[in-house]
C-alpha atoms as a PDB file:
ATOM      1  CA  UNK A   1     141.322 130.668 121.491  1.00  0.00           C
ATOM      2  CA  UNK A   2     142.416 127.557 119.262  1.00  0.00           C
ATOM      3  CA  UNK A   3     140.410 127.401 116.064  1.00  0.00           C
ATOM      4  CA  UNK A   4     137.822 129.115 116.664  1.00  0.00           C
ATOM      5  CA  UNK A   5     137.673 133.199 115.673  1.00  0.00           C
ATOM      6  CA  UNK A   6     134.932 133.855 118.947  1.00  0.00           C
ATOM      7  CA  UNK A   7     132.129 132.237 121.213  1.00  0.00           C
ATOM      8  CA  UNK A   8     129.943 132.907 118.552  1.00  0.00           C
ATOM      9  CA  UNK A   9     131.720 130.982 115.918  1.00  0.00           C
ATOM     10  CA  UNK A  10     132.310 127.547 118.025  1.00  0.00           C
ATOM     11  CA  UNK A  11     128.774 127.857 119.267  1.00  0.00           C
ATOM     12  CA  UNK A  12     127.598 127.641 115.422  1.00  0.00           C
ATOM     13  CA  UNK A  13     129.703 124.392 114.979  1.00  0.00           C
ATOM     14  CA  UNK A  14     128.453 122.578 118.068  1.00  0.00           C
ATOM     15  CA  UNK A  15     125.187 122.975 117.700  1.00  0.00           C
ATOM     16  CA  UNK A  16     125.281 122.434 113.446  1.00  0.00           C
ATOM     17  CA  UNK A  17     126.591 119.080 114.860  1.00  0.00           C
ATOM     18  CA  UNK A  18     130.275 119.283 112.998  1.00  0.00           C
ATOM     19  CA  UNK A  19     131.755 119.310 116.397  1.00  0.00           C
ATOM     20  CA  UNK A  20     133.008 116.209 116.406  1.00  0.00           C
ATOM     21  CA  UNK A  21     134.718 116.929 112.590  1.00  0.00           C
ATOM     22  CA  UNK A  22     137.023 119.297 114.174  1.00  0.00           C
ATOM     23  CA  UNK A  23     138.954 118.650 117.363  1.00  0.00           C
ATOM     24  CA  UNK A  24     139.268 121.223 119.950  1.00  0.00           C
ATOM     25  CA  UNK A  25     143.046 122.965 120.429  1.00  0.00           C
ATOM     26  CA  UNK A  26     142.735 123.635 124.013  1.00  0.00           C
ATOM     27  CA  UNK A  27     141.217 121.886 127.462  1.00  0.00           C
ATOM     28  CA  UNK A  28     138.802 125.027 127.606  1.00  0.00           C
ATOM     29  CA  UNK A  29     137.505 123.801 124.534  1.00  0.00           C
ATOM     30  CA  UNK A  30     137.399 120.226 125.560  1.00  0.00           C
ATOM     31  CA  UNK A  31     135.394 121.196 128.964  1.00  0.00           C
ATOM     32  CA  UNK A  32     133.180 123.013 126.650  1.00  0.00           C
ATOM     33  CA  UNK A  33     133.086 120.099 124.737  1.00  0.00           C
ATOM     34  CA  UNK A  34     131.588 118.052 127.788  1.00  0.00           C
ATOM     35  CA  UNK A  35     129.060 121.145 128.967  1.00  0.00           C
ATOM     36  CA  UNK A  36     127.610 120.456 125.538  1.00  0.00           C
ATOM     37  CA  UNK A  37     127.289 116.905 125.675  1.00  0.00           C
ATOM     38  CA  UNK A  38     125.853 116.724 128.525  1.00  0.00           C
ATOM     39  CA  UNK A  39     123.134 119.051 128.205  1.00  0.00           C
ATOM     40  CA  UNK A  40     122.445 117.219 124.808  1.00  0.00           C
ATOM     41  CA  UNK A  41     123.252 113.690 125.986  1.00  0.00           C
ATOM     42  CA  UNK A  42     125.447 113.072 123.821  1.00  0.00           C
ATOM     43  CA  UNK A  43     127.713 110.161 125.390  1.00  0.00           C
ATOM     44  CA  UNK A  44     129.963 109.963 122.421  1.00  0.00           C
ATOM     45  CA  UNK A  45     130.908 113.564 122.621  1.00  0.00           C
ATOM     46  CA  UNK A  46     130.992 113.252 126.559  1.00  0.00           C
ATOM     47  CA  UNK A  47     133.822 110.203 126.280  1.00  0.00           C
ATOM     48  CA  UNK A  48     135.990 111.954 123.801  1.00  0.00           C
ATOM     49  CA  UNK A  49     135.663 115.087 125.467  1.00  0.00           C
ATOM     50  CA  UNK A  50     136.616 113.269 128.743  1.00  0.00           C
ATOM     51  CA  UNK A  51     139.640 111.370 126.970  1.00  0.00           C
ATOM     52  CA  UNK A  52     141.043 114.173 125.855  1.00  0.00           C
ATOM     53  CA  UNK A  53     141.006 115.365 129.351  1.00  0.00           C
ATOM     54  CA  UNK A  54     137.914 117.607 130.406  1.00  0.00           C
ATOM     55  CA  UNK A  55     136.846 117.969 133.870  1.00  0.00           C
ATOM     56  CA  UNK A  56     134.347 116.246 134.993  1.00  0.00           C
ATOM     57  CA  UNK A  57     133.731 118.637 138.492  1.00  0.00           C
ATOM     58  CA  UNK A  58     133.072 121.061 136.419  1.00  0.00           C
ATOM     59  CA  UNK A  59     129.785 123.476 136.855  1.00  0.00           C
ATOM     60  CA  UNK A  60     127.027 124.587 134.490  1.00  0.00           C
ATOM     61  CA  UNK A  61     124.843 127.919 135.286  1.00  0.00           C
ATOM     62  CA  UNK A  62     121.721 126.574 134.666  1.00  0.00           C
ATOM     63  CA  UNK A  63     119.828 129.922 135.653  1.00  0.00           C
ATOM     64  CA  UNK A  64     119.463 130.991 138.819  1.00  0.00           C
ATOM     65  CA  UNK A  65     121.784 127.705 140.037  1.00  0.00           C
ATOM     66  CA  UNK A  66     125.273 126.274 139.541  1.00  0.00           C
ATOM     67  CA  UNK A  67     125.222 122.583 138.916  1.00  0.00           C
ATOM     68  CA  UNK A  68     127.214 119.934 138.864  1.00  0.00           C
ATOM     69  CA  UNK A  69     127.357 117.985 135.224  1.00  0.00           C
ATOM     70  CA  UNK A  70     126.282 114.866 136.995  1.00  0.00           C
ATOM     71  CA  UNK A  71     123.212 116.887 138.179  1.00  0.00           C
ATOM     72  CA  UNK A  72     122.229 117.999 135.204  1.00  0.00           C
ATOM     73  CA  UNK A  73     122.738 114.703 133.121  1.00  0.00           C
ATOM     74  CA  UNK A  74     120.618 112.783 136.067  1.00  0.00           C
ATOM     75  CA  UNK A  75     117.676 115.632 136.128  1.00  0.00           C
ATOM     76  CA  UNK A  76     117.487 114.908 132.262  1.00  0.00           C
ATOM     77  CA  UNK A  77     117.445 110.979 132.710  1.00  0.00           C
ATOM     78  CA  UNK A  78     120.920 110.777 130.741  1.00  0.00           C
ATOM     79  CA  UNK A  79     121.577 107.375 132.595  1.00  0.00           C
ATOM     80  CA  UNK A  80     124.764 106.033 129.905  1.00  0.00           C
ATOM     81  CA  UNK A  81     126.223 110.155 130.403  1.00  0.00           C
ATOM     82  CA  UNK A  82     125.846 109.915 134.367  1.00  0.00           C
ATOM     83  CA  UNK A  83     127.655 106.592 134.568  1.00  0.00           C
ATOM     84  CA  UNK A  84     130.634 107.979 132.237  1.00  0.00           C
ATOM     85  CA  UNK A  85     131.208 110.681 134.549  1.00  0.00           C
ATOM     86  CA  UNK A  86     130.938 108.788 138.284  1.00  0.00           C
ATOM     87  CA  UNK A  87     133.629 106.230 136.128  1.00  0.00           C
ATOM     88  CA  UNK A  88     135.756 109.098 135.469  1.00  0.00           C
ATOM     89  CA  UNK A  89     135.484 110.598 138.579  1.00  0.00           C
ATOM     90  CA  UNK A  90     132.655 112.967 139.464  1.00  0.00           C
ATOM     91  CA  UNK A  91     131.422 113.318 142.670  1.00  0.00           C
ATOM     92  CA  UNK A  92     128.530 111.268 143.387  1.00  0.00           C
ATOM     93  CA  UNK A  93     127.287 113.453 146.348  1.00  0.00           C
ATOM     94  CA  UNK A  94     128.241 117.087 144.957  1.00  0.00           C
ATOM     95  CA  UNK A  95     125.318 119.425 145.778  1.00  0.00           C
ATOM     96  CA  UNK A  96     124.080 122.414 143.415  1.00  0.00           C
ATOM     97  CA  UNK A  97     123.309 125.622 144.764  1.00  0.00           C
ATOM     98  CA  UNK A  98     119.848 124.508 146.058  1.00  0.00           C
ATOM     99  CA  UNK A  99     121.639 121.827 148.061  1.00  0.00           C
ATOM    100  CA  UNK A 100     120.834 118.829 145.447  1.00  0.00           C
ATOM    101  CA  UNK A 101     122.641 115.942 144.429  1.00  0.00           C
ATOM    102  CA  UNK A 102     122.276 114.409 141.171  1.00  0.00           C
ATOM    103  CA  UNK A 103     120.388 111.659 142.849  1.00  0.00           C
ATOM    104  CA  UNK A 104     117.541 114.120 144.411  1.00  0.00           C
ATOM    105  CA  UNK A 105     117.017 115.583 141.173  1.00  0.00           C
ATOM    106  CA  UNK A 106     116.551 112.058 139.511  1.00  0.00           C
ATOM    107  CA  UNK A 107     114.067 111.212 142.253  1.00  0.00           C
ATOM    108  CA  UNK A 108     112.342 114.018 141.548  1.00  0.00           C
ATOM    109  CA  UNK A 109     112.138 113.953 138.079  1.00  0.00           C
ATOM    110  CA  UNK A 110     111.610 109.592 138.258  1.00  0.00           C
ATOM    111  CA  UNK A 111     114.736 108.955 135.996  1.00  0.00           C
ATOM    112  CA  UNK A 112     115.008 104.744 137.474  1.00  0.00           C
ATOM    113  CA  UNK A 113     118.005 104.055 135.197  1.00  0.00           C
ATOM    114  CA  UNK A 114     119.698 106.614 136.587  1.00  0.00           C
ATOM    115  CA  UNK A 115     118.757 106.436 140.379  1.00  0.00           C
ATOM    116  CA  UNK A 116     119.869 103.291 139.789  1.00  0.00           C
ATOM    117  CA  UNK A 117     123.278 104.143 137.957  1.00  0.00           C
ATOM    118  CA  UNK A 118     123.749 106.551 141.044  1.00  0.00           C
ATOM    119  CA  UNK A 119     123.061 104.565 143.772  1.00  0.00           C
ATOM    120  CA  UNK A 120     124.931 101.503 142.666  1.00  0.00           C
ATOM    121  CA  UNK A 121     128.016 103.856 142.686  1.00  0.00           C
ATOM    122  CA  UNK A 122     127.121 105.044 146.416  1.00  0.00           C
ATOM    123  CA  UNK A 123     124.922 108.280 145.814  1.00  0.00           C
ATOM    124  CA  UNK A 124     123.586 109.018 149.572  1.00  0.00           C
ATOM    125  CA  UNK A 125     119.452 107.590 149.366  1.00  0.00           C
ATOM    126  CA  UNK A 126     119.230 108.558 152.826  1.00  0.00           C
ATOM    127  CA  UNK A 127     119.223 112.317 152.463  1.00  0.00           C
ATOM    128  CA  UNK A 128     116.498 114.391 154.079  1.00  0.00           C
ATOM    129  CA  UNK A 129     115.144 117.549 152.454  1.00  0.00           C
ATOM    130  CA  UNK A 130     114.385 120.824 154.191  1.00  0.00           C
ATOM    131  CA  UNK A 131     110.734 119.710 154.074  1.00  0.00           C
ATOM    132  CA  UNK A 132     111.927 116.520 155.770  1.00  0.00           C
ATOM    133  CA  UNK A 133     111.051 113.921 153.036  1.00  0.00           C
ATOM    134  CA  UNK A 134     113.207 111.261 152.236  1.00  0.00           C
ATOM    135  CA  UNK A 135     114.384 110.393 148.394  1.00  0.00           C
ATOM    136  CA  UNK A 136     112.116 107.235 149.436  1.00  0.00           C
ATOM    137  CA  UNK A 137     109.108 109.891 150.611  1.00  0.00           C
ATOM    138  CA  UNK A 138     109.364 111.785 147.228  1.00  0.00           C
ATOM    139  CA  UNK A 139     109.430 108.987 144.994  1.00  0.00           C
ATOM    140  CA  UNK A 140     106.210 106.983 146.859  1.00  0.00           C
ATOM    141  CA  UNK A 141     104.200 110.599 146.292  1.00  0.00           C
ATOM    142  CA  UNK A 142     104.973 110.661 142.777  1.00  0.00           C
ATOM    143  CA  UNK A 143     103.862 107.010 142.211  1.00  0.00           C
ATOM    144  CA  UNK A 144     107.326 106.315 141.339  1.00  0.00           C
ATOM    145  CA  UNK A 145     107.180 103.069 141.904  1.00  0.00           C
ATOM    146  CA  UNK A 146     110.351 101.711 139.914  1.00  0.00           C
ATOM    147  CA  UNK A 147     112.385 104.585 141.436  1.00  0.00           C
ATOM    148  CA  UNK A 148     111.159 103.736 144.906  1.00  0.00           C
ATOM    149  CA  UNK A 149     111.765  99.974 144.553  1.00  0.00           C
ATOM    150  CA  UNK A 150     115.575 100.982 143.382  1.00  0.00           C
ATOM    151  CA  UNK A 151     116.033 103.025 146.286  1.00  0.00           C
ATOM    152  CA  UNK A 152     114.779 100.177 148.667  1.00  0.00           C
ATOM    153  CA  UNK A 153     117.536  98.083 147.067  1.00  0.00           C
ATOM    154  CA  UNK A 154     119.879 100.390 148.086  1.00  0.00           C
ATOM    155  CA  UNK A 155     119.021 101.044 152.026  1.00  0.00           C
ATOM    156  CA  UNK A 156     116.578 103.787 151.130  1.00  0.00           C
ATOM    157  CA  UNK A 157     114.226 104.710 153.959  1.00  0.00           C
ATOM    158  CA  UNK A 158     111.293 106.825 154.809  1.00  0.00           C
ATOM    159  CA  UNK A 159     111.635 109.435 156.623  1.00  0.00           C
ATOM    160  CA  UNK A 160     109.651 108.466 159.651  1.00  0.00           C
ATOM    161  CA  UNK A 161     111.932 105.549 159.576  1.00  0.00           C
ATOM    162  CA  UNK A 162     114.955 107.208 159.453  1.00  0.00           C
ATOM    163  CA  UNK A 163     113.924 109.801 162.454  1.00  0.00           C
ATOM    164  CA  UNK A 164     112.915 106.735 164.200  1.00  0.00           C
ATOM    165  CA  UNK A 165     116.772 105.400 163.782  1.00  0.00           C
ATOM    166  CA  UNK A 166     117.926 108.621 164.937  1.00  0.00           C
ATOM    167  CA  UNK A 167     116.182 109.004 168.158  1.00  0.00           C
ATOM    168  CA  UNK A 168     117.208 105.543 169.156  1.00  0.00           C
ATOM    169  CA  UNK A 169     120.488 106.781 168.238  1.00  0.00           C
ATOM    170  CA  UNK A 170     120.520 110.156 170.364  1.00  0.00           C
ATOM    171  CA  UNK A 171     119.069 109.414 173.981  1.00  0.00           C
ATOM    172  CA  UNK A 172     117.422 112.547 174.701  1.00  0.00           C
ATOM    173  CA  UNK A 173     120.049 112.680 177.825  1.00  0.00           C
ATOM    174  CA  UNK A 174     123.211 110.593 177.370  1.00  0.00           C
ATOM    175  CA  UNK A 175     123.611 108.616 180.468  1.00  0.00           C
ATOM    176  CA  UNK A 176     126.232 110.133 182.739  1.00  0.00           C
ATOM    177  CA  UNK A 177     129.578 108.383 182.840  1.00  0.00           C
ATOM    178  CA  UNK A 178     130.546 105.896 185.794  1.00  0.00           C
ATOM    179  CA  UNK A 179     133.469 107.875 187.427  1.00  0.00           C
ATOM    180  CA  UNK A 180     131.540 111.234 186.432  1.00  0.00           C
ATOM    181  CA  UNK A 181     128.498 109.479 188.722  1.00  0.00           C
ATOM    182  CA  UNK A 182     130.584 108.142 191.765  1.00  0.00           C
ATOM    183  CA  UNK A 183     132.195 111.442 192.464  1.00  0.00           C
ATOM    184  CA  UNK A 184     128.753 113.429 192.049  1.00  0.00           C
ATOM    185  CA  UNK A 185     126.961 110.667 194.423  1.00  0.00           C
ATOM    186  CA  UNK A 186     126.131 111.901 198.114  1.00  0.00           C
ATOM    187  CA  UNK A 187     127.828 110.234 200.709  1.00  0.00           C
END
């Protein structure tokens, strides 16, 4: 267990904020290191914890869900933590257990600096929600205004917009093939 005697023990120095005094012995310790920081938004202790080689595709149970870091740094606005980890190699697009990315739950929660942060690094802004509202949809409702004009940079759409691309996309029957025709065709 490295240098610490149990949980209890290395829980006591990361939140008395020694952490950084003593350096973890093992990766364990170093993702645990990151789980911290980003739930405290701490990017300091998120870098070192990161150059010392913690994974950044690791999950958090955050009640009922398992999240992705990047989720939970962008549903607490942690803009400087969310950019660390898409530069080191998180996934952009990973989903939590609900099905949202890190850029839905900034949306929802109208973090701009970070739906901003997330899209410049290719988060999808085009996703659809079971309720079938757009990121673009959400962030109009909730007056979001910044968040929404972000999103517009970045392709964002409404929804009725995007279903409007689609069925132009999708003929509702796909016309049948020429050779497929001339063979079918009456004499």
């Amino acid at each position: 267990m490295g240098i610490f005697s149990n949980m209890e023990d290395r829980a006591r120095l990361l939140l008395s904020g020694m952490a950084d005094m003593v350096a973890p012995a093992t990766k364990d310790e170093w993702d645990e290191r990151l789980r911290v920081a980003v739930q405290q938004g701490t990017p300091g202790m998120a870098k070192r914890a990161i150059d010392n080689g913690a994974n950044v595709q690791q999950t958090i149970q955050d009640g009922a869900r398992k999240a992705p870091l990047l989720t939970i740094a962008a549903e607490r606005g942690f803009a400087d933590i969310a950019a660390l980890l898409v530069e080191k190699g998180a996934n952009v697009n990973a989903k939590d257990t609900f099905g949202d990315t890190a850029i839905v739950k900034a949306v929802e929660n109208d973090w701009p600096k970070v739906v901003a942060v997330l899209a410049a690094k290719g988060a999808a802004v085009n996703t659809i929600n079971a309720n079938g509202q757009s990121l673009m949809d959400r962030a109009i409702a909730t007056y979001a205004h910044d968040t929404a004009g972000i999103l517009g940079k970045h392709g964002g759409k409404l929804s009725s917009q995007l279903n409007a691309a689609a069925s132009k996309q999708q003929p509702l029957f796909p016309a049948i093939p020429a050779p497929v025709a001339a063979q079918t065709a009456k004499p």
